[in-house]
Protein backbone atom coordinates (compact mmCIF):
# COMPACT_ATOMS: atom_id res chain seq x y z
CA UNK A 1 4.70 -20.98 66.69
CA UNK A 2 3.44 -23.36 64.46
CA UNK A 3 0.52 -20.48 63.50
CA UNK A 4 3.41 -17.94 62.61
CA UNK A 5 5.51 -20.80 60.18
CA UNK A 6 2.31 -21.82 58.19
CA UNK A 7 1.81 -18.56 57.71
CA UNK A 8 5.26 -17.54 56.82
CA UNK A 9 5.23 -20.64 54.28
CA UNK A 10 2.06 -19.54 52.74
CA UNK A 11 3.41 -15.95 52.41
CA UNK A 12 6.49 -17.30 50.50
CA UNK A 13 4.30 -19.56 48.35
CA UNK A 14 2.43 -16.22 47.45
CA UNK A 15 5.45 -14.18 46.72
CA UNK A 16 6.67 -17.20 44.35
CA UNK A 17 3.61 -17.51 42.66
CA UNK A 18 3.27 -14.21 42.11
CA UNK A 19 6.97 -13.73 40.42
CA UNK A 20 7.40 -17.15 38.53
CA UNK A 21 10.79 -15.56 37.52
CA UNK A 22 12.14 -15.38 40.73
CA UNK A 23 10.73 -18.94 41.17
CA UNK A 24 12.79 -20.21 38.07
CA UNK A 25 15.59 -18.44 39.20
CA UNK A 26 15.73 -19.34 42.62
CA UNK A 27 15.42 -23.39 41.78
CA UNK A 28 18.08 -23.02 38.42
CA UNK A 29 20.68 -22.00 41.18
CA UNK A 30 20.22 -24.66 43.35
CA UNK A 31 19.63 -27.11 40.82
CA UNK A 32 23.19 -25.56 39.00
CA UNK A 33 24.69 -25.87 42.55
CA UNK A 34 23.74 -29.58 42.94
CA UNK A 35 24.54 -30.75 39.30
CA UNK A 36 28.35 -28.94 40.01
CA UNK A 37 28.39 -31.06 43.14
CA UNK A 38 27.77 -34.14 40.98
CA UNK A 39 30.00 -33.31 38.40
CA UNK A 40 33.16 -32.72 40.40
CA UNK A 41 32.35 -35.85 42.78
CA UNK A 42 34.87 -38.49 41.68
CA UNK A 43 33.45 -41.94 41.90
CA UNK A 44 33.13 -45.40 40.63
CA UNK A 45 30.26 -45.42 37.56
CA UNK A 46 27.86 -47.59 36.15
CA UNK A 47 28.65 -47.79 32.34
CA UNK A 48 25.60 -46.84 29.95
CA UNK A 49 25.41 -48.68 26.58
CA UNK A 50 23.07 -50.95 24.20
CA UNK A 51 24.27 -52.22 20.45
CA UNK A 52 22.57 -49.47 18.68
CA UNK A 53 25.22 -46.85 19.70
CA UNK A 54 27.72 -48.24 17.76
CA UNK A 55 25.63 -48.16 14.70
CA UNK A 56 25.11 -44.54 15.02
CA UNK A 57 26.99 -42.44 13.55
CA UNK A 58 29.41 -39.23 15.16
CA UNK A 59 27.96 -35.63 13.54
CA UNK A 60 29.30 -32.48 14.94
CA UNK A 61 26.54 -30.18 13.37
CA UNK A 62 24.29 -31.95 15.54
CA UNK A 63 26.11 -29.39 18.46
CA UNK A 64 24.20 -26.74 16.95
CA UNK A 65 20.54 -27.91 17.58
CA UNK A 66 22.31 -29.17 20.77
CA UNK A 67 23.44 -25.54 22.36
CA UNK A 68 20.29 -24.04 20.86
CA UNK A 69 18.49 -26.24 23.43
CA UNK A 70 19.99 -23.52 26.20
CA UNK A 71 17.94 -20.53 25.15
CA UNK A 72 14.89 -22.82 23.97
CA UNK A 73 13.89 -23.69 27.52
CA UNK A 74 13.78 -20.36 28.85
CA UNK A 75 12.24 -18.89 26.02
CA UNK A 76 9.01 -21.72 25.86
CA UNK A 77 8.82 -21.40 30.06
CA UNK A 78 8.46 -17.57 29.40
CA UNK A 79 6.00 -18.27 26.83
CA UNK A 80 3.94 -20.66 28.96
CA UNK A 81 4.26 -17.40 31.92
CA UNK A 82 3.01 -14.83 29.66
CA UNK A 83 0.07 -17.12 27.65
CA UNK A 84 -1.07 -19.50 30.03
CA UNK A 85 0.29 -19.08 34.21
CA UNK A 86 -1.35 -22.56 35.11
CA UNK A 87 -0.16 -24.56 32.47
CA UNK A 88 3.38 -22.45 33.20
CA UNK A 89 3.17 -23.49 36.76
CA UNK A 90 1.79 -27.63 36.19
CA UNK A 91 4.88 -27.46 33.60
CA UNK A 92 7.25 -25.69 35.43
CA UNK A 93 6.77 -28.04 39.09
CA UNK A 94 6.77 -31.20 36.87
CA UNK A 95 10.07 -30.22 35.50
CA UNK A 96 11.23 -29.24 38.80
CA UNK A 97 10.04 -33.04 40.59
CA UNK A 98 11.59 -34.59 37.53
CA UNK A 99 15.23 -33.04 37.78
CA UNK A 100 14.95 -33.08 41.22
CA UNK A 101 14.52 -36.61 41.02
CA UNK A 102 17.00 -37.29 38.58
CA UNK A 103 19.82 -35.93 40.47
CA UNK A 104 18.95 -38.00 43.60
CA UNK A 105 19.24 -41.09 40.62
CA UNK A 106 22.58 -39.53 40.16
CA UNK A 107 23.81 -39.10 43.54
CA UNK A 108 22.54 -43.16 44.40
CA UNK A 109 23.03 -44.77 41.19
CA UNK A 110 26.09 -42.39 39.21
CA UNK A 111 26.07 -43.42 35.80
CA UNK A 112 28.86 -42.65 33.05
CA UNK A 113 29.76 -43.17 28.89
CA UNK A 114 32.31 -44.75 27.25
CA UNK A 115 31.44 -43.05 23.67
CA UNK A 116 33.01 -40.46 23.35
CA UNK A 117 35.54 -40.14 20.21
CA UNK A 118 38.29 -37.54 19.21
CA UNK A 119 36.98 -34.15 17.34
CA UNK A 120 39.25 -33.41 14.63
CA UNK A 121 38.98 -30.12 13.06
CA UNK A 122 38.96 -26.51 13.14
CA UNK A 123 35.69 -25.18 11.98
CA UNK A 124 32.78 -23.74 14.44
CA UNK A 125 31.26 -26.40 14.88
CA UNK A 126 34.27 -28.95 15.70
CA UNK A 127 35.56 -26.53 18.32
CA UNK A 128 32.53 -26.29 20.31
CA UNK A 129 31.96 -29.92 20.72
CA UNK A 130 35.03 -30.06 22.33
CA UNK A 131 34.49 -27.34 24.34
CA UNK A 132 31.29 -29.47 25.54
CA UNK A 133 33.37 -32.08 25.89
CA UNK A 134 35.61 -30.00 28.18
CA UNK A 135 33.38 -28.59 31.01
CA UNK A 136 30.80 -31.39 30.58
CA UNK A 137 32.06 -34.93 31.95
CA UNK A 138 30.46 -37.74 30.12
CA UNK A 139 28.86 -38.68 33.86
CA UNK A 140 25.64 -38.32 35.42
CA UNK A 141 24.08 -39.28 32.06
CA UNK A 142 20.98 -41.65 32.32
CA UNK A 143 18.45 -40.70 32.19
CA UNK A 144 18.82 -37.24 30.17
CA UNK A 145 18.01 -34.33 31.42
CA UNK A 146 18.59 -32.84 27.86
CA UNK A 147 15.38 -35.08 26.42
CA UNK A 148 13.36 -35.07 29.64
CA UNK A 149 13.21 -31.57 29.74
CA UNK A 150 12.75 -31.60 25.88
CA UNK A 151 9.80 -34.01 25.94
CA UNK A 152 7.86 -32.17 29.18
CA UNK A 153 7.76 -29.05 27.49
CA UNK A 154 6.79 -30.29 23.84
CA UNK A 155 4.01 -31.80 25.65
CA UNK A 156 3.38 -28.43 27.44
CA UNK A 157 2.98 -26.62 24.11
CA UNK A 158 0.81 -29.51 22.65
CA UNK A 159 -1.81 -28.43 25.39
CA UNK A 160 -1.42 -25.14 24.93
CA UNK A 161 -4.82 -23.63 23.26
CA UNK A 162 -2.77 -20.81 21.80
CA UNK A 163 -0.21 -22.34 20.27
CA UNK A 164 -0.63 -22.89 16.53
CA UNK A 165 -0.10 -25.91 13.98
CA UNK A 166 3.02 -24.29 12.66
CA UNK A 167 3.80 -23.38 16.06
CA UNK A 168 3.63 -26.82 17.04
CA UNK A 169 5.16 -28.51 14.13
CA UNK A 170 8.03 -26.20 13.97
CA UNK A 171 8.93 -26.70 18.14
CA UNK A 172 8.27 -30.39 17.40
CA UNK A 173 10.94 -30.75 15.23
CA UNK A 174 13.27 -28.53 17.02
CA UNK A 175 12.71 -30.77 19.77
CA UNK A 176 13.69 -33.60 17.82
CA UNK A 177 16.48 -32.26 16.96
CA UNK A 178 17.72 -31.88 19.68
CA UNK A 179 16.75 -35.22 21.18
CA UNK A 180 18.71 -37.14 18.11
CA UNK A 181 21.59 -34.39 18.84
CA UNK A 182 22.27 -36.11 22.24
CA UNK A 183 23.24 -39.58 20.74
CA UNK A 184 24.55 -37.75 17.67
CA UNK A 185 26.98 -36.55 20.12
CA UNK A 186 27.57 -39.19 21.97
CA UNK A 187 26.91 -37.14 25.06
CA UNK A 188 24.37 -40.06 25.79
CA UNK A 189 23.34 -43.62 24.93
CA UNK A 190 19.53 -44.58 23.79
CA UNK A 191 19.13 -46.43 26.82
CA UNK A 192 19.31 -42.78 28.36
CA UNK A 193 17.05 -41.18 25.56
CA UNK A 194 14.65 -43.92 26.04
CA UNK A 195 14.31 -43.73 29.86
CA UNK A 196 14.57 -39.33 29.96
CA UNK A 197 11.21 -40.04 27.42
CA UNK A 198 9.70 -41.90 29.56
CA UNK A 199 10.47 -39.85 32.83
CA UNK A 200 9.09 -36.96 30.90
CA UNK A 201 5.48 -38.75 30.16
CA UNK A 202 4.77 -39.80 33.43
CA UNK A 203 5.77 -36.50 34.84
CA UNK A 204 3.59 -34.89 32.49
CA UNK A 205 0.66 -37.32 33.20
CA UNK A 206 1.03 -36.78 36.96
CA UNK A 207 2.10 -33.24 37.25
CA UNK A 208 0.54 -31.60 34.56
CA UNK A 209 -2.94 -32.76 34.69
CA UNK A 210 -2.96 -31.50 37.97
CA UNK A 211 -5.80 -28.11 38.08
CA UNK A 212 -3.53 -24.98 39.61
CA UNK A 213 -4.70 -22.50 41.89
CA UNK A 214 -5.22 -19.22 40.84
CA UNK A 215 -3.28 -16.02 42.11
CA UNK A 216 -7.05 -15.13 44.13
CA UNK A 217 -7.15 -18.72 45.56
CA UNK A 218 -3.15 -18.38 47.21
CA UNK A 219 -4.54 -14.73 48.27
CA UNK A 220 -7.93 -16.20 49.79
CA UNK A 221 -6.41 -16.52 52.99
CA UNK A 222 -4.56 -13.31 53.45
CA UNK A 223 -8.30 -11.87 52.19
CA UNK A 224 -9.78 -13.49 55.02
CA UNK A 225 -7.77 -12.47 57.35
CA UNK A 226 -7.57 -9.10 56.75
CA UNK A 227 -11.30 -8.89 56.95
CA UNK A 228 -11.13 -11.26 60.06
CA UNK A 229 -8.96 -8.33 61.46
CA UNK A 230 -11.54 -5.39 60.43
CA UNK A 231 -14.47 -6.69 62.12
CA UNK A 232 -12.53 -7.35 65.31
CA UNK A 233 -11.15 -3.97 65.18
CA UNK A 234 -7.64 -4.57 64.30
């Protein structure tokens, strides 16, 4: 029995490794699923705020570098799939331990903003802050998810022998962007900035340092077998 599970595990490791987009896919649902959960669980929070936030300054073109952080992510991890598959995959299960992790902080320890002002206007920019605003509570904020995904996959393409300087330098600011966009926002205090940073380093440190296995080493066992089975006659 317990023969027939390994081996059912290992075949699903296989398959996954094999399709990294059904991979991503698979863990966007569930993470989607338990962030809704979150989101629509009405509790007592712990209040997020330092000094510095009410020196800085409310800037609703800041939403665009914000939203454009949506189709960034996806576009780098495709990137990392097509260039470099172990670098993808060290990224890719850091970023999965590290939102994984973060919503368990959620879940124990909810967290919630007090920053948030009223959007006047009627240009593109106005109305799609407060259409943020709308569908995203100002809850389950610290730290960001927004920077520490940011962060792990700036440091992703910083590794990355193919990537170029302008490459680089372009991404890096982008990235910037859209960490400053988060406060410029107020969808989130420094204190959260500063802690989804620092998430995001030791994740990288831990995670993606780590060598990965090859597509021939998670086959090496089905290999053997198979050839186990030959010489017995199977």
């Amino acid at each position: 029995m317990e023969t027939k599970l390994k081996a059912k595990v290992n075949g699903t490791v296989r398959f996954f490794y094999r399709y990294p987009p059904a991979a991503m896919g698979l863990y966007f649902v569930l993470y989607d699923i338990a962030f809704c959960a979150l989101e629509s669980w009405r509790r007592p929070v712990h209040l997020v705020h330092c000094r510095l936030d009410d020196l800085i300054s409310f800037c609703r073109f800041a939403v665009i570098p914000y939203v454009m952080w949506f189709g960034w992510v996806p576009l780098m991890l495709i990137m990392l799939m097509l260039k470099s598959r172990g670098l993808f995959w060290r990224t890719f299960g850091g970023l999965a331990a590290g939102t994984s992790f973060t919503l368990a902080l959620y879940a124990v320890y909810p967290t919630g903003l007090r920053l948030r002002q009223s959007v006047s206007g009627v240009d593109f920019c106005a109305q799609l802050v407060r259409l943020i605003y709308r569908t995203d509570t100002p809850t389950n904020v610290c730290p960001s998810l927004h920077v520490f995904v940011t962060v792990v996959i700036l440091l992703a393409l910083f590794n990355a022998d193919w990537t170029s300087v302008r490459f680089r330098r372009v991404n890096g600011l982008l990235g910037l962007a859209i960490c400053c966009s988060t406060v410029l926002l107020d969808q989130h205090s420094l204190i959260d900035v500063v802690l989804g940073i620092i998430l995001a380093l030791w994740v990288f440190a831990v995670f993606c340092r780590i060598p990965a296995p090859s597509v021939q080493d998670w086959m090496q066992p089905r290999q053997r077998a198979l050839r186990s089975g030959e010489e017995r006659g199977w």
